[in-house]
C-alpha atoms as a PDB file:
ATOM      1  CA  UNK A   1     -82.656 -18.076  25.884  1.00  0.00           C
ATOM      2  CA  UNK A   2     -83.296 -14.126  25.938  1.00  0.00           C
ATOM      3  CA  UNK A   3     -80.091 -12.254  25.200  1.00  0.00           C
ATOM      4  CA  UNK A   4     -79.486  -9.130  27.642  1.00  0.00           C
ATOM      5  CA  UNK A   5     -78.515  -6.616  25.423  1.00  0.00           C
ATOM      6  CA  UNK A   6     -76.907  -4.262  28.032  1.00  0.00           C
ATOM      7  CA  UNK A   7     -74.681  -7.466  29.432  1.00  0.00           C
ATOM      8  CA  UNK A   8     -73.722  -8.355  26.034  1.00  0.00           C
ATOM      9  CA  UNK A   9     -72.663  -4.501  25.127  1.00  0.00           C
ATOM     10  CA  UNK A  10     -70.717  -4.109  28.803  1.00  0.00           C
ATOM     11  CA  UNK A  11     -69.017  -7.946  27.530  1.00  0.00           C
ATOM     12  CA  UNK A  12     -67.988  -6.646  24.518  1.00  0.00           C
ATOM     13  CA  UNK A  13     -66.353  -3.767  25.885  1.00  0.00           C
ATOM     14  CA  UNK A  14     -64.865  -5.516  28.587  1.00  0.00           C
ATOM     15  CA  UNK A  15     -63.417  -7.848  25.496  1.00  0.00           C
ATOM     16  CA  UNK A  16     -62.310  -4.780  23.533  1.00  0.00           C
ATOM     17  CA  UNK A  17     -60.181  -2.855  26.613  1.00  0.00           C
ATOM     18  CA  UNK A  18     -58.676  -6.401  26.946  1.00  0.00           C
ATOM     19  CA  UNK A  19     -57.595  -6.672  23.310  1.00  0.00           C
ATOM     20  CA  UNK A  20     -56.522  -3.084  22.969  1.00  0.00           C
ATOM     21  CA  UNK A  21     -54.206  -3.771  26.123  1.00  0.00           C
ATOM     22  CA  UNK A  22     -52.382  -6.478  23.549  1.00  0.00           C
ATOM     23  CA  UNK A  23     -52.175  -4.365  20.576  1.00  0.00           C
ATOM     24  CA  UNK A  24     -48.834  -3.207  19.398  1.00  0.00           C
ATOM     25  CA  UNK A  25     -48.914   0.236  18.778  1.00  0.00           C
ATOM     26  CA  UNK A  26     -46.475   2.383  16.673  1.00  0.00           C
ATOM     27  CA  UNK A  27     -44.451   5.684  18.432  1.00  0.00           C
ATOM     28  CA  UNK A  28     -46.906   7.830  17.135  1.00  0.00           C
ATOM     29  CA  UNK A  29     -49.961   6.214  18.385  1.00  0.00           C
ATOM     30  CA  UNK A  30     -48.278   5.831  22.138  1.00  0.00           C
ATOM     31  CA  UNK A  31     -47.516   9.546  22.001  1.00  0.00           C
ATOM     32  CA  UNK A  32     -50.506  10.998  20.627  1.00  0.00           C
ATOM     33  CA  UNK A  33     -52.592   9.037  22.611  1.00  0.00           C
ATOM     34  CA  UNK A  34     -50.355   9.518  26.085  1.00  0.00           C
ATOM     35  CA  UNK A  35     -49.878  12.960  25.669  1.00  0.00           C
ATOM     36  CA  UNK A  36     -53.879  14.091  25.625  1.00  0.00           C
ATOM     37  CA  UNK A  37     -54.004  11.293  29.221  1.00  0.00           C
ATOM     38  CA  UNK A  38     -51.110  13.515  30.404  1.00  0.00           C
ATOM     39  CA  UNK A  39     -53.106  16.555  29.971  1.00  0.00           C
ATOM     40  CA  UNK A  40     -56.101  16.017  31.385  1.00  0.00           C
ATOM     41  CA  UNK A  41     -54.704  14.013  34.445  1.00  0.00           C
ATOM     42  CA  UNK A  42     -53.143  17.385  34.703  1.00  0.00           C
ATOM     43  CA  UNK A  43     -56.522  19.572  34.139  1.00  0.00           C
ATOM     44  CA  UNK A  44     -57.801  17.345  37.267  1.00  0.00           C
ATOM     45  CA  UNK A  45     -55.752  18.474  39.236  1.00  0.00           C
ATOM     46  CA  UNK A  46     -55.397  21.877  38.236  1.00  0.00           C
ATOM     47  CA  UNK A  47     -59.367  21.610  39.078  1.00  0.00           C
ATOM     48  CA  UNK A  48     -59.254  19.915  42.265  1.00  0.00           C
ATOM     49  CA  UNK A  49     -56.224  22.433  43.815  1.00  0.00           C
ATOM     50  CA  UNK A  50     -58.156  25.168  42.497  1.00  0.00           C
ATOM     51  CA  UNK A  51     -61.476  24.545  44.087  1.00  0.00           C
ATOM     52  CA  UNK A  52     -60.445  22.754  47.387  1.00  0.00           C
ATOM     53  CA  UNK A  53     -57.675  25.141  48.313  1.00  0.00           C
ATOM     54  CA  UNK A  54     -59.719  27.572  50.784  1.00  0.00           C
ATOM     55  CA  UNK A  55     -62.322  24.602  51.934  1.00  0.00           C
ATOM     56  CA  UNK A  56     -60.877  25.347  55.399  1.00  0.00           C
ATOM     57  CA  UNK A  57     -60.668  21.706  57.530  1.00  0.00           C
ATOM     58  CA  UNK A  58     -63.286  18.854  56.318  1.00  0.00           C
ATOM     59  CA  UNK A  59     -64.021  15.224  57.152  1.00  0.00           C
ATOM     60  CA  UNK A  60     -64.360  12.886  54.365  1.00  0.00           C
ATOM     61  CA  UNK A  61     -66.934  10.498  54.694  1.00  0.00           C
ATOM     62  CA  UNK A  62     -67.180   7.325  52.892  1.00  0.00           C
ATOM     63  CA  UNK A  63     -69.846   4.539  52.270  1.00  0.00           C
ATOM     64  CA  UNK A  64     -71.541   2.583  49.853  1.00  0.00           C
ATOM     65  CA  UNK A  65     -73.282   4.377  46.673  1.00  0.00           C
ATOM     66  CA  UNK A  66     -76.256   1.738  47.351  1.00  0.00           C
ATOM     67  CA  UNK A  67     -77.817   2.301  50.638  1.00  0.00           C
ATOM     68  CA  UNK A  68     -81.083   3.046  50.650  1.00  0.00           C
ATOM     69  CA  UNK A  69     -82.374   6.093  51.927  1.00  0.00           C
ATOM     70  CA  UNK A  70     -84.800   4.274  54.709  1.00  0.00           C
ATOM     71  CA  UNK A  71     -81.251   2.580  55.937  1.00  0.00           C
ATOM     72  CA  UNK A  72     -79.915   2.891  59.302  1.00  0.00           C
ATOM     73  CA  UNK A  73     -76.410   3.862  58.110  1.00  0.00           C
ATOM     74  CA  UNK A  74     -77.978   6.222  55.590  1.00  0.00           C
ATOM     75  CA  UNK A  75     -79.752   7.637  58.579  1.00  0.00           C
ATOM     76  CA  UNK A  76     -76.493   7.805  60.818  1.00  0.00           C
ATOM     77  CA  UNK A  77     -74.344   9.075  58.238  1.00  0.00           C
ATOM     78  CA  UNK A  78     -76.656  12.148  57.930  1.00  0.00           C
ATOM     79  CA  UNK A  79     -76.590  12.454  61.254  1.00  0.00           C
ATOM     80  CA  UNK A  80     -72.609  12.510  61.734  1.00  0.00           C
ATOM     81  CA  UNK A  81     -72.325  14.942  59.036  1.00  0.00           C
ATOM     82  CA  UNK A  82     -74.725  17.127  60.850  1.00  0.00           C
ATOM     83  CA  UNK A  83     -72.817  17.150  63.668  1.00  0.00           C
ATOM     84  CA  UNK A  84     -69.715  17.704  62.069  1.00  0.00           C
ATOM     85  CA  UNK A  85     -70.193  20.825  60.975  1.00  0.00           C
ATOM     86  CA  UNK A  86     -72.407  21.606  63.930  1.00  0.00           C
ATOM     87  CA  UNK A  87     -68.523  20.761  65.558  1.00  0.00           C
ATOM     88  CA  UNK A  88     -66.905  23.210  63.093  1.00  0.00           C
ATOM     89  CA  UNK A  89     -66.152  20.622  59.861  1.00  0.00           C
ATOM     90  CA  UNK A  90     -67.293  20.774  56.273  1.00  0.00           C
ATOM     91  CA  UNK A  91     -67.696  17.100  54.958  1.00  0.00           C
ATOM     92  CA  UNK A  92     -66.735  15.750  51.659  1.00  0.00           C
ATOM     93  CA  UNK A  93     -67.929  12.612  49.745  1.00  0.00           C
ATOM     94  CA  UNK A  94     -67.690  10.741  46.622  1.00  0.00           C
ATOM     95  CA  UNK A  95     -70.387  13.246  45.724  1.00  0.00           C
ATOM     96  CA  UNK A  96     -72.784   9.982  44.711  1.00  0.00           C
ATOM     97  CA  UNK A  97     -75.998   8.584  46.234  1.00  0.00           C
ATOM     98  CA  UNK A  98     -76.276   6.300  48.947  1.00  0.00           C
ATOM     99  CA  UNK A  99     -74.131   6.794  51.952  1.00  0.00           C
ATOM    100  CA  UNK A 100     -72.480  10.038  50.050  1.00  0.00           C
ATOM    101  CA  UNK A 101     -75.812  11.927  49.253  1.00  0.00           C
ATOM    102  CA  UNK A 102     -76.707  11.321  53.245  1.00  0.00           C
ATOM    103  CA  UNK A 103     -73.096  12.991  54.184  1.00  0.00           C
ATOM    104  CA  UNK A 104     -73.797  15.792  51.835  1.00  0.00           C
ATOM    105  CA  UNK A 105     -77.629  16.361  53.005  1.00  0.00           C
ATOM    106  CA  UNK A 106     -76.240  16.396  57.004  1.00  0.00           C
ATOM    107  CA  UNK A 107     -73.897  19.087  55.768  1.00  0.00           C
ATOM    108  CA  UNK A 108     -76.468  21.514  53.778  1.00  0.00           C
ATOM    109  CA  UNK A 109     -78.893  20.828  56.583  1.00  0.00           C
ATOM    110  CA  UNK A 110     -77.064  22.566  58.886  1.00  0.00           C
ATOM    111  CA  UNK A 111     -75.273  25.005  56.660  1.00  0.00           C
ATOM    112  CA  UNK A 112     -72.518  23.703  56.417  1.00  0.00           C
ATOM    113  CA  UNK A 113     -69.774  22.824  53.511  1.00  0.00           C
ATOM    114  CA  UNK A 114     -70.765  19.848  51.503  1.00  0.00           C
ATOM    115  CA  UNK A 115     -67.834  18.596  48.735  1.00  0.00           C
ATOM    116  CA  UNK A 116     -68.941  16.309  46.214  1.00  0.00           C
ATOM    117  CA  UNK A 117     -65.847  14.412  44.428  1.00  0.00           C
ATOM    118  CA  UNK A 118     -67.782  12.495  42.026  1.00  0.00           C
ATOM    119  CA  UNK A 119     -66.615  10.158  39.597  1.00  0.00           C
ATOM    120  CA  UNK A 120     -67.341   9.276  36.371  1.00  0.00           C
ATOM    121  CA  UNK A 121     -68.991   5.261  36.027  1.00  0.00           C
ATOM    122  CA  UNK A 122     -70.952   3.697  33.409  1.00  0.00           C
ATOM    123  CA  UNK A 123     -73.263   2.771  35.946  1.00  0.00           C
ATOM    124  CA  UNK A 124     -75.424   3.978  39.328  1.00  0.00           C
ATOM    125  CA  UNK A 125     -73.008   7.065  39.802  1.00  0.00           C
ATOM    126  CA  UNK A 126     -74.298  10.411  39.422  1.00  0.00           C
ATOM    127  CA  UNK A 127     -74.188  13.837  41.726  1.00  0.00           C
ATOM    128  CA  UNK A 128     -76.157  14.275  44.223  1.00  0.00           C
ATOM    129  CA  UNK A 129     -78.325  17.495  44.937  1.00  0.00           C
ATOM    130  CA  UNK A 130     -76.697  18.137  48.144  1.00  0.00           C
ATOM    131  CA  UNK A 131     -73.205  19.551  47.193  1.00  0.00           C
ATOM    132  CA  UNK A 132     -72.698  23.017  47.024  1.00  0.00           C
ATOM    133  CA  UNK A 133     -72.592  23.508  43.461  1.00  0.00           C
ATOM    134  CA  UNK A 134     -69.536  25.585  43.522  1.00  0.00           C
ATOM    135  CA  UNK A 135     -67.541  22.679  45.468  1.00  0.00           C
ATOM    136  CA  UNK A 136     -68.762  19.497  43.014  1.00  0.00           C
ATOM    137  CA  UNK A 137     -65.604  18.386  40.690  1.00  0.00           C
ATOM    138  CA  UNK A 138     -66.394  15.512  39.020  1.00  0.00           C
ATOM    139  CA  UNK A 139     -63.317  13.271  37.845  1.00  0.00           C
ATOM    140  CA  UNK A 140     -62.585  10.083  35.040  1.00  0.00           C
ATOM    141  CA  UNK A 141     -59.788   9.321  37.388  1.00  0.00           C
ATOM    142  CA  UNK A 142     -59.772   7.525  40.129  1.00  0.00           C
ATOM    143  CA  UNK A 143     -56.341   7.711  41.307  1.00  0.00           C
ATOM    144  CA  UNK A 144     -56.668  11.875  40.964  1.00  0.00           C
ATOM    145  CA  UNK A 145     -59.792  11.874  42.888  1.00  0.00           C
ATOM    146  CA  UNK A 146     -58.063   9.724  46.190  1.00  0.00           C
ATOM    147  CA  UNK A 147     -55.278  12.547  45.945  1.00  0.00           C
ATOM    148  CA  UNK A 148     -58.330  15.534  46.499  1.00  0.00           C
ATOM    149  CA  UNK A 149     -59.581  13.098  49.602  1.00  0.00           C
ATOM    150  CA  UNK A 150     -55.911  12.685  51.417  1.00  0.00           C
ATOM    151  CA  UNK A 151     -55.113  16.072  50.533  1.00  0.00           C
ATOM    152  CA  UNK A 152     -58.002  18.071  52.046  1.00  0.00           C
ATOM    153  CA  UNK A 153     -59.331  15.949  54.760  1.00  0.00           C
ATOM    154  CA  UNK A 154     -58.443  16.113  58.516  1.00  0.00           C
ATOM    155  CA  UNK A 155     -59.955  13.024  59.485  1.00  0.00           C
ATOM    156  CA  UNK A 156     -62.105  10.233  57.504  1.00  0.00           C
ATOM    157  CA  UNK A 157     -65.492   8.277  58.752  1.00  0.00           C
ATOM    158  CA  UNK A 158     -65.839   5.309  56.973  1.00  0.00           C
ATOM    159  CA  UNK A 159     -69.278   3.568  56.769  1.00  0.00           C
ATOM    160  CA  UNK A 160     -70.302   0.208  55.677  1.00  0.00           C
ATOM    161  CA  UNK A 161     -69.736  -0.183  51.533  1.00  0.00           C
ATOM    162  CA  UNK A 162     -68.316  -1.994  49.251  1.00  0.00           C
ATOM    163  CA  UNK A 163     -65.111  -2.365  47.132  1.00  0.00           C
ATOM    164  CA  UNK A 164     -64.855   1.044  46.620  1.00  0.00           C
ATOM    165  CA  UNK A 165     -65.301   1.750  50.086  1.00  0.00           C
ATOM    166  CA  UNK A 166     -62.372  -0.158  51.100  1.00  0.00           C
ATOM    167  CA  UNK A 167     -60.231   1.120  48.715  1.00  0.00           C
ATOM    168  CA  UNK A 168     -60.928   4.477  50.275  1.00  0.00           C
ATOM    169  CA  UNK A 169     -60.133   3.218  53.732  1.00  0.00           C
ATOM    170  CA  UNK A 170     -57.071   1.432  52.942  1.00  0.00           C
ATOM    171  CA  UNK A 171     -55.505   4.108  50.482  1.00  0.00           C
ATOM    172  CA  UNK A 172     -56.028   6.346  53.918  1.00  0.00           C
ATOM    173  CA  UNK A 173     -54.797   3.841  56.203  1.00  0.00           C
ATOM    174  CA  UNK A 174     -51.331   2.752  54.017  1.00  0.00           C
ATOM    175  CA  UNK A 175     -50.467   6.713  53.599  1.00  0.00           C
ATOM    176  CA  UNK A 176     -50.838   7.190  57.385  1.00  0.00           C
ATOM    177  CA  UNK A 177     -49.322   3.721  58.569  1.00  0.00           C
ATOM    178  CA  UNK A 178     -46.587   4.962  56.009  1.00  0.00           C
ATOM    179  CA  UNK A 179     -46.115   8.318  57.018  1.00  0.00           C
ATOM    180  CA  UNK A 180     -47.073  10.253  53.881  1.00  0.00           C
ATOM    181  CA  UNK A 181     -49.485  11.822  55.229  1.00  0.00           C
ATOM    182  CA  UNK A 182     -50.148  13.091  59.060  1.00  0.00           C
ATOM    183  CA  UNK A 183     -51.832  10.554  61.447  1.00  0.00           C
ATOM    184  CA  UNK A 184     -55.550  11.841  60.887  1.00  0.00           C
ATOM    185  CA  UNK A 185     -58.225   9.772  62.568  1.00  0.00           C
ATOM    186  CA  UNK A 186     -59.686   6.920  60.781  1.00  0.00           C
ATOM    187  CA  UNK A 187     -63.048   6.263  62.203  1.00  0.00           C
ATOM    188  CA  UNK A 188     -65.142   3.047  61.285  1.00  0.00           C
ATOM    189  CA  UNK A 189     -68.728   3.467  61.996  1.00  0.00           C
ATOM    190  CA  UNK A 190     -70.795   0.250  62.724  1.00  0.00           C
ATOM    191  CA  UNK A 191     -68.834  -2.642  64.615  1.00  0.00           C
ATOM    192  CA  UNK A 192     -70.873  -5.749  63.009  1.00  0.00           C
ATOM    193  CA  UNK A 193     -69.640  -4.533  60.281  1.00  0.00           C
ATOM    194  CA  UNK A 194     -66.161  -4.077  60.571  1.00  0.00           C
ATOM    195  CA  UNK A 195     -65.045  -5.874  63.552  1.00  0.00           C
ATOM    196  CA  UNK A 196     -64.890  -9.265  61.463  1.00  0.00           C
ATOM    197  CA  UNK A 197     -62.494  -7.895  58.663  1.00  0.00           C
ATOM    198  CA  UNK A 198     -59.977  -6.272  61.752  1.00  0.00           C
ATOM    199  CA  UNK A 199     -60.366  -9.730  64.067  1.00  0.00           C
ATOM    200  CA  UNK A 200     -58.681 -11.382  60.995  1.00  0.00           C
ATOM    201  CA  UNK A 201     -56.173  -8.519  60.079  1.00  0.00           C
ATOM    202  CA  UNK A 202     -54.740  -9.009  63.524  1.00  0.00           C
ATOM    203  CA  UNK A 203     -55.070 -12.121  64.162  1.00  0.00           C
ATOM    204  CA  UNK A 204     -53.774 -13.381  60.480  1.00  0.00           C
ATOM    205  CA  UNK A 205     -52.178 -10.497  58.991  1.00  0.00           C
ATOM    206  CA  UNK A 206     -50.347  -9.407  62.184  1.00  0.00           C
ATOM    207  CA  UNK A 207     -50.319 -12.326  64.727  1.00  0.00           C
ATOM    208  CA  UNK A 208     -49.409 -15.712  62.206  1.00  0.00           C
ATOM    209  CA  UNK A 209     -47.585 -13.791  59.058  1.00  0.00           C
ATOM    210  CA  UNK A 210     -46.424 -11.035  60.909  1.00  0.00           C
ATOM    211  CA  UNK A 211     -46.658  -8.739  58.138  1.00  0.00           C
ATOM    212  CA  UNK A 212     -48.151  -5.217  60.136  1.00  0.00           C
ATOM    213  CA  UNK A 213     -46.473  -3.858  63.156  1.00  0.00           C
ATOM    214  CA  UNK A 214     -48.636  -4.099  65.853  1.00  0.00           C
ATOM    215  CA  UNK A 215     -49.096  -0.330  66.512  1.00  0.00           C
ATOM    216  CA  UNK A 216     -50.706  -0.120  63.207  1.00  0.00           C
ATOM    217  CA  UNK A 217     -53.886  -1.565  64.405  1.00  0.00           C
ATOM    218  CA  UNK A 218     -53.674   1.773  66.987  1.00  0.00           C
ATOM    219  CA  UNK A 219     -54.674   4.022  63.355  1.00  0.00           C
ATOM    220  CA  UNK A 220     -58.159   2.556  63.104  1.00  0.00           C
ATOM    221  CA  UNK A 221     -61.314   3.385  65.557  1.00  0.00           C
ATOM    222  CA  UNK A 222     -64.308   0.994  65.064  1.00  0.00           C
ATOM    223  CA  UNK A 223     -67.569   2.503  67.148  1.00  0.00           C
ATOM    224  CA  UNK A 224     -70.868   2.273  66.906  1.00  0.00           C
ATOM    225  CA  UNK A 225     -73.040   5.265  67.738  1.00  0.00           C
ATOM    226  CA  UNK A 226     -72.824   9.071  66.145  1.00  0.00           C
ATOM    227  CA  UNK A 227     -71.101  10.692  69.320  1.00  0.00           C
ATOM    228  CA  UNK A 228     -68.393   8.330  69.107  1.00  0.00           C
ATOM    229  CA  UNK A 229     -67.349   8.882  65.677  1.00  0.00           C
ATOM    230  CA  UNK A 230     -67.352  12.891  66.355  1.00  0.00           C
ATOM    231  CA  UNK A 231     -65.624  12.344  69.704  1.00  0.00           C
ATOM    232  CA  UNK A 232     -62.861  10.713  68.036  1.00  0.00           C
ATOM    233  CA  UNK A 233     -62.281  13.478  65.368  1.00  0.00           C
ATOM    234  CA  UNK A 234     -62.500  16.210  68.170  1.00  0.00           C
ATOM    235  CA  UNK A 235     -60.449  14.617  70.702  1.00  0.00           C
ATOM    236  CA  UNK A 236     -57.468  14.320  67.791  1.00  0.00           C
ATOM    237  CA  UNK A 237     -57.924  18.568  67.579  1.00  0.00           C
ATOM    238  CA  UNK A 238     -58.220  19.246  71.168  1.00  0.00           C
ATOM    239  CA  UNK A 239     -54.616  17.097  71.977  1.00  0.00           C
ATOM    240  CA  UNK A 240     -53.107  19.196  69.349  1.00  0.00           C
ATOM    241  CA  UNK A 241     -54.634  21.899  70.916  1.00  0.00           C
ATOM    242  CA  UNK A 242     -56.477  23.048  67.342  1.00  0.00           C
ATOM    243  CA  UNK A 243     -60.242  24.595  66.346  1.00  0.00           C
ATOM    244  CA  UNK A 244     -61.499  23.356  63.236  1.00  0.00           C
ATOM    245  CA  UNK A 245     -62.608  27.096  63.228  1.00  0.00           C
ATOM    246  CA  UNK A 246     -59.622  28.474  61.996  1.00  0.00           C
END
């Protein structure tokens, strides 16, 4: 049988993280070693602060990294982003391709800011061309990189992805059902999509183990058209009596 060398490598460093998690290490390794993770957790965020401070209000939008360009979601998530700003919003994304590149291209298209928070993977992550280049910040971190999202975004779209994907939407949804941060608008584009996962959050996760509060299910929006999505983020300004345009 023909060995795949790139399975065997990504194996064998799988193997190695897994031993070196084992290892007994002396006080100077642990120091040495946590001291430069220390300091460049810190340089993230020194980054991030620095170049997100004056971003004025955006809307994050997530997705998957593998959607095709000749997708309908790739298609609707350029178009939401286009309307965003059109509505007064930058956007910001992972700052990958997929469902990110189409939020960032609806954002340059019509002039307006495009964030990129990319992240460093050994595999099918890399920028995309349509972040301003002076708002791209590309992390090793993932747990820094969630912080920029919460931080500086007003409201989040979430399109149909993957793993990562939901780990965006519930870091977003635990922080607001938790009160950490305010109660931005969570909006879930695509209801064939989504509707499945939230039919058995309520009716397992709230209904039989009781372990949400039913007003939780109140933080999430699932639609399926472009107006929708942007109707949801402008109706949360306009009851607070807000312009994105400050």
């Amino acid at each position: 049988m023909k060995t795949n060398n790139h399975n065997t490598a990504t194996l064998d460093e799988q193997e190695s993280k897994i031993l070196k998690a084992f290892k007994t290490k002396n006080w100077n390794e642990i120091k040495s070693e946590d001291s430069w993770v220390i300091f460049k957790v810190m340089a993230e965020f020194v980054e991030g602060f620095e170049k997100l401070a004056k971003i004025g209000p955006c809307v994050s939008v997530f997705g998957s990294a593998r959607t095709p360009q000749t997708h309908k979601y790739y298609k609707q998530a350029e178009e939401i982003a286009s309307m965003l700003v059109k509505h007064g919003y930058g956007v910001i994304t992972g700052g990958g391709p997929g469902i990110m590149e189409a939020g960032n291209k609806g954002a340059r298209e019509q002039n307006g800011k495009s964030v990129g928070l990319n992240i460093v993977l050994p595999f099918e992550q890399g920028s995309n061309v349509y972040i301003d280049p002076d708002k791209l910040i590309t992390f090793d971190y993932f747990f820094v990189r969630k912080v920029m999202f919460v931080k500086y975004s007003q409201g989040f779209i979430v399109m149909p992805g993957g793993l990562g994907t939901l780990d965006e939407l519930f870091e977003a949804y635990t922080l607001i059902q938790t009160k950490k941060i305010g109660r931005f608008p969570i909006v879930l584009v695509g209801r064939d999509y989504w509707q499945g996962l939230f039919d058995w959050i309520k009716g397992v996760v709230l209904e039989k183990e009781r372990n949400l509060s039913p007003g939780d299910l109140d933080l999430i929006n699932i639609v399926d058209s472009s107006e929708e999505a942007v109707k949801v983020i402008d109706e949360f300004y306009s009851k607070y009596l807000l312009s994105p345009n400050f």
